[in-house]
N, C-alpha and C. Protein backbone atom coordinates (compact mmCIF):
# COMPACT_ATOMS: atom_id res chain seq x y z
N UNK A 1 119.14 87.11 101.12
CA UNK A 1 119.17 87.94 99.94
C UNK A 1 117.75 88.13 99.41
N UNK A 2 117.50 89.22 98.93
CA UNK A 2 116.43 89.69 98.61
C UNK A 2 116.51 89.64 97.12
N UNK A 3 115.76 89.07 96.29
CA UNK A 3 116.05 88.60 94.94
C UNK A 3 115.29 89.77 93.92
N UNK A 4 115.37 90.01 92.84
CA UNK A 4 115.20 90.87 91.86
C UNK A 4 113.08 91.20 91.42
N UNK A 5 112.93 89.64 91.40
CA UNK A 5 111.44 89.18 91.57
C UNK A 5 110.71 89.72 92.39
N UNK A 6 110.93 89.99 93.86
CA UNK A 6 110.47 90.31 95.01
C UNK A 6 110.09 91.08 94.50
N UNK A 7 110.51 92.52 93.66
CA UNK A 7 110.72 93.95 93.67
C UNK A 7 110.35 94.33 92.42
N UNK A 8 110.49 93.81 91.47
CA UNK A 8 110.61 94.33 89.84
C UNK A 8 108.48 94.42 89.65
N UNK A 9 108.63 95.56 88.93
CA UNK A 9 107.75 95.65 87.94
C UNK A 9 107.07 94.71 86.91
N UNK A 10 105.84 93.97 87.10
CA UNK A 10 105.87 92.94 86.65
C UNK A 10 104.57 92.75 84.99
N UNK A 11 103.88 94.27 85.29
CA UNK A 11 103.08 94.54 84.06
C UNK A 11 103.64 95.83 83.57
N UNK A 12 104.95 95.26 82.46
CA UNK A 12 105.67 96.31 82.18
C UNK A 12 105.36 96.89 80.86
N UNK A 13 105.12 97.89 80.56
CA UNK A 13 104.66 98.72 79.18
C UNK A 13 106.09 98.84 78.26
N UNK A 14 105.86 98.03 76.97
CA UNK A 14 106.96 97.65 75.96
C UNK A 14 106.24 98.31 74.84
N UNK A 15 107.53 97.59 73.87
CA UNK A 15 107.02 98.52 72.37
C UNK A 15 107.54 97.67 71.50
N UNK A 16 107.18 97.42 70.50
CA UNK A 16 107.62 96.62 69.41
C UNK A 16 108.43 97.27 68.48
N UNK A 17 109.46 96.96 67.51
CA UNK A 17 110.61 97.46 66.58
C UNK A 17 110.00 98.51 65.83
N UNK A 18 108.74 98.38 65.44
CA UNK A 18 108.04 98.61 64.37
C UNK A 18 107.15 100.29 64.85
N UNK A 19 107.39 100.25 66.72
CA UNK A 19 106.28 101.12 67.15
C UNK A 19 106.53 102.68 66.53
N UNK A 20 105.75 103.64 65.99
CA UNK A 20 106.53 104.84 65.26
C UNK A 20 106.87 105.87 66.46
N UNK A 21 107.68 106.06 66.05
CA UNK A 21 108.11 107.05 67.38
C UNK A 21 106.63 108.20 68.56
N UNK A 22 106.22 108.95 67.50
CA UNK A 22 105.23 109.74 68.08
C UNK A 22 104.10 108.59 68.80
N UNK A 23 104.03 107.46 68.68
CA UNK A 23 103.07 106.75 69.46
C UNK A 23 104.51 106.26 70.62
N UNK A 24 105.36 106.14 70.89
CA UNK A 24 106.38 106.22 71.88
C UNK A 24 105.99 107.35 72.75
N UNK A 25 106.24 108.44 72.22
CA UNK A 25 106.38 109.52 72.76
C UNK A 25 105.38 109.98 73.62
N UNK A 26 103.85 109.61 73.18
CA UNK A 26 102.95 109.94 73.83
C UNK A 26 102.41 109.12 74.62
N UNK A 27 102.95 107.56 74.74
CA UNK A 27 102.83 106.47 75.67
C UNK A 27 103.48 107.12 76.39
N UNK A 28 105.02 107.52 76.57
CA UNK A 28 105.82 107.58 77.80
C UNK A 28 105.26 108.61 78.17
N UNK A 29 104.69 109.69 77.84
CA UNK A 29 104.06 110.91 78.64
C UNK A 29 103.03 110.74 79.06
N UNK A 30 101.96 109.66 78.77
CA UNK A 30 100.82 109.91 79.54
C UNK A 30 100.82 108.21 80.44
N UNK A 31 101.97 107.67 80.57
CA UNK A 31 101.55 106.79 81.43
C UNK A 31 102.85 107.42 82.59
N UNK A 32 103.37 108.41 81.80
CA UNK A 32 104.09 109.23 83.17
C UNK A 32 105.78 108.42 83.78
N UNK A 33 106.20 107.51 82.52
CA UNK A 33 107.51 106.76 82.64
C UNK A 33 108.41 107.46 81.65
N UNK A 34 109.75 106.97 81.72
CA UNK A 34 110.76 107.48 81.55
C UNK A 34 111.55 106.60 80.53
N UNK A 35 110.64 105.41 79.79
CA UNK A 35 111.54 104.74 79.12
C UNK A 35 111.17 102.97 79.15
N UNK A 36 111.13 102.09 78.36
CA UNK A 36 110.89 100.89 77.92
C UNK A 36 111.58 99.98 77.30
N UNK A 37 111.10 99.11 77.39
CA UNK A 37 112.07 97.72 76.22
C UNK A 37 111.29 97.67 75.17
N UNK A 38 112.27 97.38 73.95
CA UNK A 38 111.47 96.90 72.82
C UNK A 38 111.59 96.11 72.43
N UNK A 39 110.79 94.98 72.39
CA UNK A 39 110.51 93.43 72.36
C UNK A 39 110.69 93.50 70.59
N UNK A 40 111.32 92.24 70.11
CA UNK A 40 111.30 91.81 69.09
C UNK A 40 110.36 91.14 68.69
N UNK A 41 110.06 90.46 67.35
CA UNK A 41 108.80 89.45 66.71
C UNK A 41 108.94 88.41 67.52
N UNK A 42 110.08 87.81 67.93
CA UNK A 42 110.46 86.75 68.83
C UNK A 42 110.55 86.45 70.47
N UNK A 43 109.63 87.71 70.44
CA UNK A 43 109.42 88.14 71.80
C UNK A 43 110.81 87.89 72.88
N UNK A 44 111.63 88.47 72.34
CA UNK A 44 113.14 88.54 73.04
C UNK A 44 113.33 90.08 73.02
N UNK A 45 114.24 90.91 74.10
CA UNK A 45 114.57 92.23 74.36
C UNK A 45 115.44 92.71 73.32
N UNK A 46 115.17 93.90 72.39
CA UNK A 46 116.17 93.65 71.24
C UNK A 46 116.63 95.19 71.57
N UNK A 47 115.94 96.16 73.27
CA UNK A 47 116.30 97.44 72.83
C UNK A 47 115.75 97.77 74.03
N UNK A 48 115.75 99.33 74.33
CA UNK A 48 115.81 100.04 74.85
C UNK A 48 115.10 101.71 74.89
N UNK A 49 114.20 102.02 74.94
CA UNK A 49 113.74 102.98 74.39
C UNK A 49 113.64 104.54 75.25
N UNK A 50 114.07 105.64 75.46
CA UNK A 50 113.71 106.42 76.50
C UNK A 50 113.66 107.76 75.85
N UNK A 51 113.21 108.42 76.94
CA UNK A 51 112.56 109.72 76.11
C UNK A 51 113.41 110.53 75.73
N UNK A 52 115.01 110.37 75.81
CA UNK A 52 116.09 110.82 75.47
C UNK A 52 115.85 110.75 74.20
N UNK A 53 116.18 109.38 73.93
CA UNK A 53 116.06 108.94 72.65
C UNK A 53 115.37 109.36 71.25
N UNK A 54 113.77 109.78 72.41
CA UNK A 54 112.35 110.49 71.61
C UNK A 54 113.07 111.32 70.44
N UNK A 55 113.50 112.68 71.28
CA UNK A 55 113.68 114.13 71.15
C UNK A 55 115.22 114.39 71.18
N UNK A 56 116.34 113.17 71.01
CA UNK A 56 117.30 113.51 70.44
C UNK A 56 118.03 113.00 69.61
N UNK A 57 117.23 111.43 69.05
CA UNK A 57 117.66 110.89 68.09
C UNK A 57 116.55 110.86 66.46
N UNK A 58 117.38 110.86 65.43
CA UNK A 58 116.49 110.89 64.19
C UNK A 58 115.74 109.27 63.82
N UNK A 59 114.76 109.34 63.13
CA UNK A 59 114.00 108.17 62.81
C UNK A 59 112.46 108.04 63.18
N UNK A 60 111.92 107.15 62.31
CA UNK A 60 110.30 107.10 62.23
C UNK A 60 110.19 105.95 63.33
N UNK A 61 110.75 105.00 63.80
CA UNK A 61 110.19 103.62 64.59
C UNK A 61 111.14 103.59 65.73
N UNK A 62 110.73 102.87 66.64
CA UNK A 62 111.46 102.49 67.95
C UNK A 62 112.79 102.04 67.60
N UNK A 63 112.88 100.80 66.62
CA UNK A 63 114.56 100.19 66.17
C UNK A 63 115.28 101.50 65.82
N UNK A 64 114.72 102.37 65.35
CA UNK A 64 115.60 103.49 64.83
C UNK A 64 116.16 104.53 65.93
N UNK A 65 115.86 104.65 67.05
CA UNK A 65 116.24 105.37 68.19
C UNK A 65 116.89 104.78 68.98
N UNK A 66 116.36 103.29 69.56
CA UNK A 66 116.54 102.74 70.87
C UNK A 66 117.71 102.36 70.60
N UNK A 67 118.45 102.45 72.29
CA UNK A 67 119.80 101.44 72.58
C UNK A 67 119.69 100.51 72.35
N UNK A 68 120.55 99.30 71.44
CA UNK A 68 120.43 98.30 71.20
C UNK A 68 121.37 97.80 72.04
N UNK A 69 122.26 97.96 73.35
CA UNK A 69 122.68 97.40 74.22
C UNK A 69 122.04 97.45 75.42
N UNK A 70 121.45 96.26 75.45
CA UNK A 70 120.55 96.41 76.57
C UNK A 70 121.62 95.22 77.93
N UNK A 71 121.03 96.16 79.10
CA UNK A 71 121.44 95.58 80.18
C UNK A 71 120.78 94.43 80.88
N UNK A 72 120.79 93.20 80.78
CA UNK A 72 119.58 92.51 81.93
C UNK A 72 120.02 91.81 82.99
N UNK A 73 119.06 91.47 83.72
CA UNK A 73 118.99 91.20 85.27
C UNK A 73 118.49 89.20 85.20
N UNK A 74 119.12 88.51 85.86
CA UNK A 74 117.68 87.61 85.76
C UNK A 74 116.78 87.85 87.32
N UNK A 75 116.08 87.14 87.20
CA UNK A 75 115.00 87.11 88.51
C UNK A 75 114.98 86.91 89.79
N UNK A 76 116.43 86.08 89.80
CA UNK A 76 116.98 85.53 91.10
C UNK A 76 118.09 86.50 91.25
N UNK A 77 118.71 87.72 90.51
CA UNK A 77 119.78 88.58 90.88
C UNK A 77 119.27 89.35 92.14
N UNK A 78 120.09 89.44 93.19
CA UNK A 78 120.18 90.23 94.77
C UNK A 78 119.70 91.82 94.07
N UNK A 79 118.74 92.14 94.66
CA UNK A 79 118.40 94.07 95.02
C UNK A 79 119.22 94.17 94.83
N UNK A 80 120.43 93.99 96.35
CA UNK A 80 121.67 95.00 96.19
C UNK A 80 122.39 94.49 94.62
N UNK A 81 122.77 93.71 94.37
CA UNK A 81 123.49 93.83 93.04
C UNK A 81 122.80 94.61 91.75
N UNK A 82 121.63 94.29 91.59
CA UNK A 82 120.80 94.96 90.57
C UNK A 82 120.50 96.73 91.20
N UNK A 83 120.83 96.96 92.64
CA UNK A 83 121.00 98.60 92.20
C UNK A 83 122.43 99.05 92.48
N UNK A 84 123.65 97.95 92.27
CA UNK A 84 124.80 98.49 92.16
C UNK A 84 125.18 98.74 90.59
N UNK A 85 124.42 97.61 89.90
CA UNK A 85 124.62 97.77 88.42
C UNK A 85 123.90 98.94 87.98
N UNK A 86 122.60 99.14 88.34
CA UNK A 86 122.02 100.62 88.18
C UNK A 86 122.66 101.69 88.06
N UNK A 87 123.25 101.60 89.31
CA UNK A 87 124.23 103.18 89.61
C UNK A 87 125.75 102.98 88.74
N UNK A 88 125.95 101.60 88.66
CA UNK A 88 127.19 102.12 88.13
C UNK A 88 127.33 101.88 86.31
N UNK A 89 126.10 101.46 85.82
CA UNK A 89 125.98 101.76 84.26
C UNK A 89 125.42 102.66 84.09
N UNK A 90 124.83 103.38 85.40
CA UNK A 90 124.20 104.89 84.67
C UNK A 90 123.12 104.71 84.08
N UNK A 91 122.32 103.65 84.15
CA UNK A 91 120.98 103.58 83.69
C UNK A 91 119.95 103.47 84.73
N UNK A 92 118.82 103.79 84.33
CA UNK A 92 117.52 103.98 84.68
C UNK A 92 116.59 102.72 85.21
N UNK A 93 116.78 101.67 84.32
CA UNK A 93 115.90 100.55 84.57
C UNK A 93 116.76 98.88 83.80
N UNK A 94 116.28 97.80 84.60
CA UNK A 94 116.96 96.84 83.23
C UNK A 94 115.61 95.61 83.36
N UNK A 95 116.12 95.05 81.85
CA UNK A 95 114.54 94.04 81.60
C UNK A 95 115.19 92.78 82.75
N UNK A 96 114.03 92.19 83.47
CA UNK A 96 114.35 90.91 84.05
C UNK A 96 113.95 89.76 83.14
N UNK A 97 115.11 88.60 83.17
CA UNK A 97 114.96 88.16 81.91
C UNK A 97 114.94 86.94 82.87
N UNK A 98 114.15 85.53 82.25
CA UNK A 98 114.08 84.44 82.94
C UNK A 98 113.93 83.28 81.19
N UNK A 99 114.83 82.56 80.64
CA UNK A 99 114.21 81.67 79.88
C UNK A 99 114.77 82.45 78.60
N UNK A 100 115.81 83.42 78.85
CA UNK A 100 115.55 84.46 77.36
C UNK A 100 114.75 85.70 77.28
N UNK A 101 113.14 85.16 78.22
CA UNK A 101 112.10 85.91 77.86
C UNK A 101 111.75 87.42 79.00
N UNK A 102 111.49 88.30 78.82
CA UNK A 102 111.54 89.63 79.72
C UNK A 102 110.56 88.94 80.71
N UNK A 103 110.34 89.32 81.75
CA UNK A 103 109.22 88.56 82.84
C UNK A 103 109.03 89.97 84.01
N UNK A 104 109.71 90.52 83.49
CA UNK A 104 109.92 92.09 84.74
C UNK A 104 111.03 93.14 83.99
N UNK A 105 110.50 94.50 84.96
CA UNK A 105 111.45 95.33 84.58
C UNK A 105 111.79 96.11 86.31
N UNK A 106 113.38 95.88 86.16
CA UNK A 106 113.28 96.62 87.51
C UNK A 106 113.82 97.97 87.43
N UNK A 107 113.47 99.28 87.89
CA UNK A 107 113.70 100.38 88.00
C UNK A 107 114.43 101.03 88.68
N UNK A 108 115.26 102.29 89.04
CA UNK A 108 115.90 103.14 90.40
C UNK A 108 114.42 103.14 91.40
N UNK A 109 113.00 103.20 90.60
CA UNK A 109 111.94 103.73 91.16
C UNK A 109 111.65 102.56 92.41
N UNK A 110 112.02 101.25 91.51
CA UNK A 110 111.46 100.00 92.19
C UNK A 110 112.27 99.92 93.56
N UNK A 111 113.44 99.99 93.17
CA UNK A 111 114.24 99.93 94.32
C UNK A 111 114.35 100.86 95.58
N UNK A 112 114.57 101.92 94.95
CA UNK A 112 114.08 103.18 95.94
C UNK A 112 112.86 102.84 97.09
N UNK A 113 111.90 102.78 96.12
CA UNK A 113 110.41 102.09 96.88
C UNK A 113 110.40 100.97 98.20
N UNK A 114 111.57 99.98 97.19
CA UNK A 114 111.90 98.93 98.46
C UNK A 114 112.56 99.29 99.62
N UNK A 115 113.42 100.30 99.17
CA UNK A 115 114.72 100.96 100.59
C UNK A 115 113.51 102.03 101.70
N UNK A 116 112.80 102.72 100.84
CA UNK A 116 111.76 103.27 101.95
C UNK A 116 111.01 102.62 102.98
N UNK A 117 110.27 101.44 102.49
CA UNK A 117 109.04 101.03 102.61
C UNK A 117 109.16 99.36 103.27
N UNK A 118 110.80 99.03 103.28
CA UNK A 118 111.28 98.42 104.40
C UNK A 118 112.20 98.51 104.96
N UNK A 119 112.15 97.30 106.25
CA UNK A 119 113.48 97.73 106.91
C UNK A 119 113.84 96.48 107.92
N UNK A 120 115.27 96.01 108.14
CA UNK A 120 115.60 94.89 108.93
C UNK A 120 115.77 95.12 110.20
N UNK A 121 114.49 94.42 111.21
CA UNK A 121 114.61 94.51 112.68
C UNK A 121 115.08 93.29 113.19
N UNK A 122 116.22 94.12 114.39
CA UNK A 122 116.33 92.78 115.12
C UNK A 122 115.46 92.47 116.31
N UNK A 123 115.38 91.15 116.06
CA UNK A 123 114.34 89.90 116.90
C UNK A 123 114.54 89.87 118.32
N UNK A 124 115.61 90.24 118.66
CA UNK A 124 116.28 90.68 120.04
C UNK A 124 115.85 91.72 121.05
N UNK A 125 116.60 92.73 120.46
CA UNK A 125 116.27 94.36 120.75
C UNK A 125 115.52 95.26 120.11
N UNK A 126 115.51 95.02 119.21
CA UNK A 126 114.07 95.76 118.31
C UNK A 126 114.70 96.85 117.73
N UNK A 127 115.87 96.85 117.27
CA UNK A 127 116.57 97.93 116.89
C UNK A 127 116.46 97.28 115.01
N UNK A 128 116.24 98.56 114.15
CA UNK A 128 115.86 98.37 113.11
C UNK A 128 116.81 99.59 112.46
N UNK A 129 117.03 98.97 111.17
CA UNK A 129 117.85 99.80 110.26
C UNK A 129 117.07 99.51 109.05
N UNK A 130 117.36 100.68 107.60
CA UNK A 130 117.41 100.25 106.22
C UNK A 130 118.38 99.75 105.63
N UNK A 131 118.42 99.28 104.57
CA UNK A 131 119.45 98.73 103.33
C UNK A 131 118.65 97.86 102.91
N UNK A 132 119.76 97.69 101.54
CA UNK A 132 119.15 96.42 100.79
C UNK A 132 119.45 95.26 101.07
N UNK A 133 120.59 95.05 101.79
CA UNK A 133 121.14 93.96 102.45
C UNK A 133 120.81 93.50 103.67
N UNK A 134 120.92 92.20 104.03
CA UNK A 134 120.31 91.84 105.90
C UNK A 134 121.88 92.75 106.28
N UNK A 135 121.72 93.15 107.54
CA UNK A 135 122.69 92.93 108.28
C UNK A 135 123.51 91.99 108.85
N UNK A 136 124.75 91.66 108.88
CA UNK A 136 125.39 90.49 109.43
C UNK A 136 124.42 90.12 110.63
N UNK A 137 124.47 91.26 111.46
CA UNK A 137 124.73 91.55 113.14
C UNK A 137 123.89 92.63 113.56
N UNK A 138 122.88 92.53 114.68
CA UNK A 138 122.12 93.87 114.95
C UNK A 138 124.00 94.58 115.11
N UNK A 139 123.35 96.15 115.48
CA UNK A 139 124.27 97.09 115.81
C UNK A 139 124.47 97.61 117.43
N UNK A 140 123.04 96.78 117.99
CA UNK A 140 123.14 97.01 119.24
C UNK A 140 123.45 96.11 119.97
N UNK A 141 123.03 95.16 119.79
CA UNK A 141 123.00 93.41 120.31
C UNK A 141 123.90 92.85 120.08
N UNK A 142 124.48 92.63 119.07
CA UNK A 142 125.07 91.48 117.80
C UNK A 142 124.14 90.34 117.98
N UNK A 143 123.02 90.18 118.28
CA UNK A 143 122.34 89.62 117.45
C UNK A 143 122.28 89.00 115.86
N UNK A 144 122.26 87.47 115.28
CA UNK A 144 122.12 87.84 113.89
C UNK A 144 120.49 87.26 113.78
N UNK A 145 119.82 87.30 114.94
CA UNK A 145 118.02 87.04 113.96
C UNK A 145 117.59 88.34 113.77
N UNK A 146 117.34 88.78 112.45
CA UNK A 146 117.09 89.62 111.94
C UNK A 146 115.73 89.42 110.71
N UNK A 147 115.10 90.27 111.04
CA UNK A 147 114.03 90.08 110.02
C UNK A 147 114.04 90.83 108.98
N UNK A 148 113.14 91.11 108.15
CA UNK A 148 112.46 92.32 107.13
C UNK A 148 111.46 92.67 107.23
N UNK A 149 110.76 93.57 107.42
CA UNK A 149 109.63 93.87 107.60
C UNK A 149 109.35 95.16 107.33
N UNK A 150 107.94 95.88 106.78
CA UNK A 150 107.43 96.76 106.35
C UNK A 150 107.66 97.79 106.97
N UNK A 151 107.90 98.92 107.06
CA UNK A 151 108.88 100.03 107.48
C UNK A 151 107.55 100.73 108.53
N UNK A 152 106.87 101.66 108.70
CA UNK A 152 106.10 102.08 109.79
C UNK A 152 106.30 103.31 109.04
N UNK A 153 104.94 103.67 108.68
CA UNK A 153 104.96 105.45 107.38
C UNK A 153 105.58 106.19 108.73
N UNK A 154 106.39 107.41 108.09
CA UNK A 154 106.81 108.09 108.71
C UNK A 154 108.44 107.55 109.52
N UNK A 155 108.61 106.41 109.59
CA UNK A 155 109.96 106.22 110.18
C UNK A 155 110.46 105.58 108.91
C-alpha cells in the first residue's frame, strides 16, 4: 500500500479565520490553486476555503465563507482510499492530519500526478501497468514480485 504521506503536498498554503476575503482571493489566483484550509488560533483545521466560496458566498473573513465540514485523511491512509473518498465526496482536496495537527494536504492534482508518473512492473516479465494499487498478480506471468517504479515520460 502506498500511504497518503508518500504523495500529499507538504508546504501547503492556509489561511487563518480572521484572513479577509479579498486577501483569499488574490492568494488563490496568483499562486494558481483552487482552494485551502483554514487553520484555527489552535492551529487545528477549522475549514475549508475555495474559490467557490470567494465569489459566491457573503462575508468579510475566511470563517465567514469556508466549509466548516471538513474532510481529513491521516498520513498512513492508502492513495487508493484517499482518491476513492475524493471522488466520492465530490471534493477537491483533504487536510492530512497526524496528532490533530494538518501535516499535508492531498489533492485530485496529487494523485493524478502519482497515477501518471508511476507504474507497477513485474520482476519476471517486465510487463508493467498503472493504478494506485499493487497488483495481486502480473497479467502475463502471474507473477506476484511486483515493483513501483517511475513511469518512463511518454509511456
Amino acid at each position: 500500500m502506498i500511504s497518503v504521506k508518500e504523495v500529499m503536498t507538504r508546504d501547503v498554503i492556509t489561511f487563518r479565520e480572521d484572513t479577509p476575503v479579498e486577501e483569499i482571493a488574490t492568494t488563490l489566483a496568483t499562486k494558481r490553486i483552487t482552494g485551502a484550509p483554514v487553520i484555527g488560533t489552535d492551529g487545528h483545521v477549522t475549514g475549508i476555503v475555495s474559490e467557490v466560496d470567494v465569489f459566491s458566498k457573503k462575508g468579510k473573513l475566511a470563517r465567514d465563507i469556508m466549509s466548516s465540514h471538513v474532510i481529513t485523511v491521516s498520513e498512513d491512509t492508502g492513495i487508493d482510499e484517499a482518491a476513492r473518498l475524493l471522488i466520492g465526496e465530490r471534493i477537491r482536496r483533504v487536510p492530512v492530519i497526524k496528532h490533530g495537527k494538518m501535516v499535508g494536504l492531498l489533492s485530485r492534482s496529487d494523485v493524478l500526478e502519482f497515477f501518471a508518473s508511476t507504474r507497477w512492473t513485474c520482476n519476471v516479465c517486465g510487463r508493467w501497468e498503472r493504478g494506485l494499487e499493487m497488483p495481486e498478480r502480473c497479467y502475463s506471468c502471474s507473477s506476484t514480485e511486483i515493483r513501483l517504479e517511475r513511469a518512463d515520460p511518454g509511456h
